[in-house]
Protein backbone atom coordinates (compact mmCIF):
# COMPACT_ATOMS: atom_id res chain seq x y z
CA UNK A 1 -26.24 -117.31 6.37
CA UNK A 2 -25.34 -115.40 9.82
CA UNK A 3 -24.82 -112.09 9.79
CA UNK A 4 -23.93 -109.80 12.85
CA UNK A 5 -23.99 -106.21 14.00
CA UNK A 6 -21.81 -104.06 16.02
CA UNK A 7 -19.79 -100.81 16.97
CA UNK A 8 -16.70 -101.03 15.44
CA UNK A 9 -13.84 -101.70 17.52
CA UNK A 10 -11.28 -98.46 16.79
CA UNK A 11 -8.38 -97.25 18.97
CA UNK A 12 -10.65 -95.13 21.19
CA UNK A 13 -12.45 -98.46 22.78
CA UNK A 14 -11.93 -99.42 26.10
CA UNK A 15 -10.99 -103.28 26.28
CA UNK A 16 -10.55 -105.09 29.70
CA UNK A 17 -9.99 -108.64 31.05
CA UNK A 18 -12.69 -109.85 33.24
CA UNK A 19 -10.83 -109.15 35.90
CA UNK A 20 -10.35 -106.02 35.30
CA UNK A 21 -6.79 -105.93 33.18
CA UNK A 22 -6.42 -103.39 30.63
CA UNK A 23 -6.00 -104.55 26.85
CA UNK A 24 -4.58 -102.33 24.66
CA UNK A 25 -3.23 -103.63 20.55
CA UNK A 26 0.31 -103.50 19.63
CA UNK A 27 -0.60 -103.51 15.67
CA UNK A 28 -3.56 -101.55 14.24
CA UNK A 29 -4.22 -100.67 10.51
CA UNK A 30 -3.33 -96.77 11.06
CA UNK A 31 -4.52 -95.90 7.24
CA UNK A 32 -8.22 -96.99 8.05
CA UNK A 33 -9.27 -94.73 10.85
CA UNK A 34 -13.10 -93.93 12.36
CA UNK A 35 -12.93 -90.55 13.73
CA UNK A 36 -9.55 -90.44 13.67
CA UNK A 37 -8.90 -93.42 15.63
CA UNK A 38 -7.27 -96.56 13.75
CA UNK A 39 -9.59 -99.67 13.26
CA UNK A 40 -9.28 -102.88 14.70
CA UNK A 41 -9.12 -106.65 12.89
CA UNK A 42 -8.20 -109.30 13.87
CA UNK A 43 -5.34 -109.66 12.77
CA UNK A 44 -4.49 -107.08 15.81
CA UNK A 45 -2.02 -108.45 18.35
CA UNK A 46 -3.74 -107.46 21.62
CA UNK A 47 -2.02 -107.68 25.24
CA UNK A 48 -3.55 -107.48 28.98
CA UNK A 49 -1.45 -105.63 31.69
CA UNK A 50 -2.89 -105.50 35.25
CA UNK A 51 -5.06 -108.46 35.59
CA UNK A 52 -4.94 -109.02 39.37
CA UNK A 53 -6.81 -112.77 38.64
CA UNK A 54 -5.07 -115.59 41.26
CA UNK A 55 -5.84 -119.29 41.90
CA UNK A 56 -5.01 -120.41 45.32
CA UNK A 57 -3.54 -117.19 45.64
CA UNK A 58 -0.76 -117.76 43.29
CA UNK A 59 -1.03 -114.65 40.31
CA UNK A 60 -2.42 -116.37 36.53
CA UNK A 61 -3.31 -113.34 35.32
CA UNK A 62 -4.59 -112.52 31.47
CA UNK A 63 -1.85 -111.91 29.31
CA UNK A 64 -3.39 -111.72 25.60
CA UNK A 65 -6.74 -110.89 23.89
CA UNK A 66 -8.19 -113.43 20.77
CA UNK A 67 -10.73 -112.32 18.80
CA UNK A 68 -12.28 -114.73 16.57
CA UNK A 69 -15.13 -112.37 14.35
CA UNK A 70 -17.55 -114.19 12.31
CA UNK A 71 -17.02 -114.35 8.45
CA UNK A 72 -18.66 -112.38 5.61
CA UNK A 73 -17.79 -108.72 7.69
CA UNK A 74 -16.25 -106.22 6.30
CA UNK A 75 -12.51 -106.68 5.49
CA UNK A 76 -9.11 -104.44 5.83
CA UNK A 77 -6.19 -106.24 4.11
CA UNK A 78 -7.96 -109.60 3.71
CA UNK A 79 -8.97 -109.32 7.66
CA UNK A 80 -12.15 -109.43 9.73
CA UNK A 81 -13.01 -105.99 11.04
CA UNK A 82 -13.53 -105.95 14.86
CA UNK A 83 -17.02 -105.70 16.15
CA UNK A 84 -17.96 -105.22 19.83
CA UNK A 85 -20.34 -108.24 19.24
CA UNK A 86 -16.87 -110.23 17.91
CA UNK A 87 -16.54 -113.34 20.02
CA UNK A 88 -13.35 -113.24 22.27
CA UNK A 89 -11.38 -114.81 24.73
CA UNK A 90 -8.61 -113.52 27.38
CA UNK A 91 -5.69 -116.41 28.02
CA UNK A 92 -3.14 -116.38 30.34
CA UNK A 93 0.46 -116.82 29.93
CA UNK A 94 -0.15 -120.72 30.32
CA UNK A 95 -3.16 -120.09 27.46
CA UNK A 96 -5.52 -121.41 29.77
CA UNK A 97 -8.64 -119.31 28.66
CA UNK A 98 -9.91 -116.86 31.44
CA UNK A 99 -13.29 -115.63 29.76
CA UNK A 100 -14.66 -113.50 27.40
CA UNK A 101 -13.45 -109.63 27.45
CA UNK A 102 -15.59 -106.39 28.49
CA UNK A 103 -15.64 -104.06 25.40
CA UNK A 104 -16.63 -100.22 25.38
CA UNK A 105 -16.72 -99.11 22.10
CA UNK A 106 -18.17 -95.65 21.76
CA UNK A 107 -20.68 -95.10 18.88
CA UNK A 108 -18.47 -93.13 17.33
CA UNK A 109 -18.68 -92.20 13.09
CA UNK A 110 -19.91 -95.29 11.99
CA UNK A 111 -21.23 -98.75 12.42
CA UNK A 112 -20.72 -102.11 10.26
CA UNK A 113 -24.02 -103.99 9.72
């Protein structure tokens, strides 16, 4: 059995590409909140805006965030809770995958262990 440990992923994080991009969620579960601040699952639609990544100088930037969080966390409607320590993946438009995100989530209220 695996188990992980983390800062819970909340509204208040910072989330960027590798690049640099900003990722921000378009869905968030706003009745479960950690100091005020709505928690993250993944079920959370995430989108990147501002990746300045190129090949051969054409633009392929990062257009969406996947998170794919271990099983056995803790759950919010049936979903994995977000974890800084979540595995994830930024994709461009095409879906070609770009590399894993940079999280800053602030220890903030509480932790999931």
């Amino acid at each position: 059995m695996s188990t992980s440990s983390g800062t819970i992923v909340s509204a208040a994080a910072t989330l960027t590409c590798p690049h640099g991009g900003r990722a921000s969620a378009t869905s968030a579960h706003p009745a479960v909140r950690l100091d005020g601040q709505p928690v993250h699952t993944a079920s959370d639609t995430f989108v990147v805006t501002g990746c300045p990544h190129t090949v051969d100088g054409a633009p392929h930037p990062c257009t969406t965030l996947r998170w794919s969080p271990q099983p056995g966390g803790v759950l919010i409607d049936g979903s994995p809770v977000l974890l800084h320590t979540s595995a994830a993946h930024c994709f461009s438009a095409a879906h070609v995958q770009h590399g894993p995100p940079v999280v800053h989530a602030d220890r903030q209220g509480a932790t999931c262990r």
